[in-house]
C-alpha atoms as a PDB file:
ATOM      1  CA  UNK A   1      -5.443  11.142   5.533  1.00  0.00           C
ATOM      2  CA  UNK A   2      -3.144   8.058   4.945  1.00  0.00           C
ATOM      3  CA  UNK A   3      -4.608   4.756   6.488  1.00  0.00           C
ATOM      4  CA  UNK A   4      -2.238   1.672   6.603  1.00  0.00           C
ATOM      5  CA  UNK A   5      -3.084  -1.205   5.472  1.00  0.00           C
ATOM      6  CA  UNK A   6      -2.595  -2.952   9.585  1.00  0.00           C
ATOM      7  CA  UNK A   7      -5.621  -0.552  10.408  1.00  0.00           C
ATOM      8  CA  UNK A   8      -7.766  -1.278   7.056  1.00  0.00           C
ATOM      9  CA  UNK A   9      -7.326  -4.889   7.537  1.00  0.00           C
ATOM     10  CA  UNK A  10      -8.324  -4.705  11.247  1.00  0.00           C
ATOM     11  CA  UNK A  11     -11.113  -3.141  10.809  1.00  0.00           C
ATOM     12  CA  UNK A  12     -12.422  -5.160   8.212  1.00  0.00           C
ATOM     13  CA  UNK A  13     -11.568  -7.664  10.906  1.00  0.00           C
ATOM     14  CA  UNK A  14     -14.040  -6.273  13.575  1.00  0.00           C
ATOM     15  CA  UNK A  15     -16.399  -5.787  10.922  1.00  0.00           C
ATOM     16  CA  UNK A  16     -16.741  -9.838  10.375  1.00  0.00           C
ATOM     17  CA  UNK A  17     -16.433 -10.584  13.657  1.00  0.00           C
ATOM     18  CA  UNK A  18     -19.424  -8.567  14.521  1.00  0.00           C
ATOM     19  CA  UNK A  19     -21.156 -10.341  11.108  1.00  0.00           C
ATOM     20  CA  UNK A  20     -20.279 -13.883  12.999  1.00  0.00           C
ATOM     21  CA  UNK A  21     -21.408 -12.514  16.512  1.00  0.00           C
ATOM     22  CA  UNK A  22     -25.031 -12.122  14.949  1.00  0.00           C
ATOM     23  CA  UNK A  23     -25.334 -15.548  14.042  1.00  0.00           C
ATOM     24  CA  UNK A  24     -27.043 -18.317  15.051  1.00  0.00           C
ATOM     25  CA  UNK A  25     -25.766 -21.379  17.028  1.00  0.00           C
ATOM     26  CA  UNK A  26     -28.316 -23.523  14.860  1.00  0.00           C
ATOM     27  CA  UNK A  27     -27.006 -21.840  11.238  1.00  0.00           C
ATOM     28  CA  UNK A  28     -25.876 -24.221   9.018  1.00  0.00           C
ATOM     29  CA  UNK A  29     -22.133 -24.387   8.942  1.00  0.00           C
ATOM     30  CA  UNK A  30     -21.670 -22.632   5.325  1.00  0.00           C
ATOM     31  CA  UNK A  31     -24.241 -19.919   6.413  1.00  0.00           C
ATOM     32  CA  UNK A  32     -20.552 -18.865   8.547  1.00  0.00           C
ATOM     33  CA  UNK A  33     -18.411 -19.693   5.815  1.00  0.00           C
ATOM     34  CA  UNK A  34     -19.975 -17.166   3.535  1.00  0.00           C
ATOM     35  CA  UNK A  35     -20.139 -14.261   6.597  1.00  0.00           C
ATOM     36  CA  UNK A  36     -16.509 -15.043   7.569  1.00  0.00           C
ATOM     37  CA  UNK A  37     -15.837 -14.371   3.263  1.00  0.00           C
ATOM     38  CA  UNK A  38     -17.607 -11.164   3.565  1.00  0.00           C
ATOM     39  CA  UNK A  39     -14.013  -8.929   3.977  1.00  0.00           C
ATOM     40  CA  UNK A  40     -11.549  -8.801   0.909  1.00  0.00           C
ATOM     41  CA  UNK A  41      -8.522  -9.846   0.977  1.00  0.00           C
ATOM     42  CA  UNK A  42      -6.017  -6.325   1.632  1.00  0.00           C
ATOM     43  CA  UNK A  43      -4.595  -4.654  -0.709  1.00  0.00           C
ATOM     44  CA  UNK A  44      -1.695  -2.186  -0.943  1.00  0.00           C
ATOM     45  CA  UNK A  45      -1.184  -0.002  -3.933  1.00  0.00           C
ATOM     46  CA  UNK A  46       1.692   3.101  -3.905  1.00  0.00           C
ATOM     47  CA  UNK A  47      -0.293   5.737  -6.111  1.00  0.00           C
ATOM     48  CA  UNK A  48       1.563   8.809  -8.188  1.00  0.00           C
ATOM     49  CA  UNK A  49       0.233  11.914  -7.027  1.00  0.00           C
ATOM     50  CA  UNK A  50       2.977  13.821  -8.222  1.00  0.00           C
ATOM     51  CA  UNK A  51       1.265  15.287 -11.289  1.00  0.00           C
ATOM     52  CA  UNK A  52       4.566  14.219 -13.212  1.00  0.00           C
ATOM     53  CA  UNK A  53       6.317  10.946 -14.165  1.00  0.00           C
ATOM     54  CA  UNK A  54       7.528   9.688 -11.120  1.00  0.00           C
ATOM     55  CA  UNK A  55      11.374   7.610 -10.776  1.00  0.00           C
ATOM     56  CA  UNK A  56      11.845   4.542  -9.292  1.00  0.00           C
ATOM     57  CA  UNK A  57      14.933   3.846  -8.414  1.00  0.00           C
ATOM     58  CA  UNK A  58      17.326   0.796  -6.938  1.00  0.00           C
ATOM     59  CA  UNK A  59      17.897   2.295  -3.510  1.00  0.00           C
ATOM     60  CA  UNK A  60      16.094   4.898  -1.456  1.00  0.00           C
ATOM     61  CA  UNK A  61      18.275   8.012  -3.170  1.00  0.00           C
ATOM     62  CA  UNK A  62      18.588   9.825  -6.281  1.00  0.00           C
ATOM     63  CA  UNK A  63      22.015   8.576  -6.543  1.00  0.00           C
ATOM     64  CA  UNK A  64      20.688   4.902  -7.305  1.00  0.00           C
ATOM     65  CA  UNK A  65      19.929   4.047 -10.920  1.00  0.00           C
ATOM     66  CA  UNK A  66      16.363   4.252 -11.840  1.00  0.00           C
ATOM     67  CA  UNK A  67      14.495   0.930 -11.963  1.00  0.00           C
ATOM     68  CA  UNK A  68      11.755   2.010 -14.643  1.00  0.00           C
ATOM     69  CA  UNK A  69       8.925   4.917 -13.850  1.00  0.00           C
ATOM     70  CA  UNK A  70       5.273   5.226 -12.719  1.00  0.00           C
ATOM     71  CA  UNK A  71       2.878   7.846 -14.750  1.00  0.00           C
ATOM     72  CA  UNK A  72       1.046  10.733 -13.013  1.00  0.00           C
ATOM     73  CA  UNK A  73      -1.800   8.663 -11.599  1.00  0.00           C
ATOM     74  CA  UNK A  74      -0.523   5.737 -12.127  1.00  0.00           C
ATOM     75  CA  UNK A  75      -0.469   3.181  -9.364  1.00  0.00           C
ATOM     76  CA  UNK A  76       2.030   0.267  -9.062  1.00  0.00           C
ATOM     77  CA  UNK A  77       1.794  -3.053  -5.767  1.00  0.00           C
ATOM     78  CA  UNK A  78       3.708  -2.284  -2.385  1.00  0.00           C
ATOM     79  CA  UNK A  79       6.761  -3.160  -1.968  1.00  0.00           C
ATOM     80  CA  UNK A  80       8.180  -5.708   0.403  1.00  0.00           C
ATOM     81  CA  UNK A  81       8.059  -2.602   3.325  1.00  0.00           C
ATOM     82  CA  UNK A  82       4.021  -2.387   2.420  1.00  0.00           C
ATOM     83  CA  UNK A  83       3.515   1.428   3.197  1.00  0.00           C
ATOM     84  CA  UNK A  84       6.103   2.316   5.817  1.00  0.00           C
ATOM     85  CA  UNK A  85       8.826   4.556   5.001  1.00  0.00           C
ATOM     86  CA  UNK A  86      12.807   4.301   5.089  1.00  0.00           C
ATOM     87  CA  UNK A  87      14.908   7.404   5.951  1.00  0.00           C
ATOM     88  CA  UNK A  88      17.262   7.911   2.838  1.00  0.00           C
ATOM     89  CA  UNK A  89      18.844  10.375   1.128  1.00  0.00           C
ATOM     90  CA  UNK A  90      17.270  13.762   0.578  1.00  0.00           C
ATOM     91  CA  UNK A  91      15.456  14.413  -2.748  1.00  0.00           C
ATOM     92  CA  UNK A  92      13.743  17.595  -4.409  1.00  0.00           C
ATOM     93  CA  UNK A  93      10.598  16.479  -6.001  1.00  0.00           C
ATOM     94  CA  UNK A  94       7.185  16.787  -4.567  1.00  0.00           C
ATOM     95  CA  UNK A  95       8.318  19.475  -1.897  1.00  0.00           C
ATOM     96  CA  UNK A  96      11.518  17.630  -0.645  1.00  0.00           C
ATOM     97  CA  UNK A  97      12.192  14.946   1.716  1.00  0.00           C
ATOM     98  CA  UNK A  98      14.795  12.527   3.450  1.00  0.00           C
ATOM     99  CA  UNK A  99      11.860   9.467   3.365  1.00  0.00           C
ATOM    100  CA  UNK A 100      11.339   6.655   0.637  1.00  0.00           C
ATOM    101  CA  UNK A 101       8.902   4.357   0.254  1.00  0.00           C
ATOM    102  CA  UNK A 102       8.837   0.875  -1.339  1.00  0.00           C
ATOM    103  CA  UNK A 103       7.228  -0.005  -4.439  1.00  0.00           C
ATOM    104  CA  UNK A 104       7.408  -3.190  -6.693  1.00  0.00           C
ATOM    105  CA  UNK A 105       8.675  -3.182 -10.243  1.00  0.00           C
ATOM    106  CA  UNK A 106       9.326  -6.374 -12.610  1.00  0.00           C
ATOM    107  CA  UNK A 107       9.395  -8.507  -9.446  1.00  0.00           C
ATOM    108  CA  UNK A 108      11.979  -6.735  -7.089  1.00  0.00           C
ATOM    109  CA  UNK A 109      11.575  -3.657  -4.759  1.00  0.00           C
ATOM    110  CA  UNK A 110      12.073  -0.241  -6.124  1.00  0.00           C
ATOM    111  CA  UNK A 111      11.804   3.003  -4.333  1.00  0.00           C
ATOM    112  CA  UNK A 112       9.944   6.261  -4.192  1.00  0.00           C
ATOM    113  CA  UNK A 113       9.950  10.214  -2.852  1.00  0.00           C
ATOM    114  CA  UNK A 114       7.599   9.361  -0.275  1.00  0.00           C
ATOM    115  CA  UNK A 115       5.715  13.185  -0.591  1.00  0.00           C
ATOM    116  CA  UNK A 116       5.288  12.396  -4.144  1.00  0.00           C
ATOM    117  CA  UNK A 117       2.954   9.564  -3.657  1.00  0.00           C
ATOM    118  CA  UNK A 118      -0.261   8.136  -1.642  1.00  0.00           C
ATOM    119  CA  UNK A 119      -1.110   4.790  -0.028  1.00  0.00           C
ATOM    120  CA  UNK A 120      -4.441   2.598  -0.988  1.00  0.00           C
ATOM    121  CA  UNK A 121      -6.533   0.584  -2.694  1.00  0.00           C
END
C-alpha cells in the first residue's frame, strides 16, 4: 500500500489537533508549544525495490542520459513532483511501464521506472 505524503502529513495533522483539543485553557503557553511540536516534519524518500541497480536518468525515458544510479535498497529525497507520477516513455524493468517518478540527484531532478520503486519514510 503506497501512502502519499498529502495523507501522512494530514493525519499527523489531526493527530495534533486532537493533542491541542485536550488541553487546558489555563496551560501555560509552552505546555502548547511542545504538543503542537509533537508531529515531524514530512518526509519523502523514493526507495529501490527493484532488487537491481536502478537508472536515473535526465528525462522520464530510457532515451535520456542517465543522471547517476540508486543501489537495490537504496533510497534517495523526492524529487520536485514529491511522489506523483509523469506519463513517459515506456520502459522494461520492474515489469514494464509508461509512468516515471521524480527523484533528486546532486541537486536537480532525475527520474525513475515508477514499478521499480516505493514511496516513504
Amino acid at each position: 500500500m503506497r501512502i502519499s505524503v498529502k495523507t501522512a502529513v494530514a493525519g499527523l495533522a489531526a493527530v495534533a489537533m486532537v493533542g491541542l483539543a485536550g488541553t487546558t485553557a489555563t496551560a501555560a503557553p509552552h505546555a502548547r508549544k511542545e504538543a503542537a511540536a509533537v508531529a515531524p516534519a514530512a518526509s519523502c524518500y523514493v526507495h529501490n525495490v527493484s532488487g537491481s541497480v536502478l537508472n536515473i536518468r535526465s528525462g522520464p525515458g530510457q532515451t535520456y542520459s542517465v543522471l547517476g544510479t540508486l543501489a537495490a535498497g537504496a533510497k534517495l529525497s523526492c524529487g520536485s513532483k514529491l511522489d506523483t507520477q509523469t506519463k513517459g516513455q515506456s520502459y522494461t524493468s520492474c515489469g514494464g511501464g509508461t509512468y516515471w517518478s521524480t527523484i533528486r540527484i546532486n541537486g536537480r531532478d532525475g527520474w525513475v521506472a515508477s514499478e521499480c520503486v516505493a514511496f516513504g519514510a
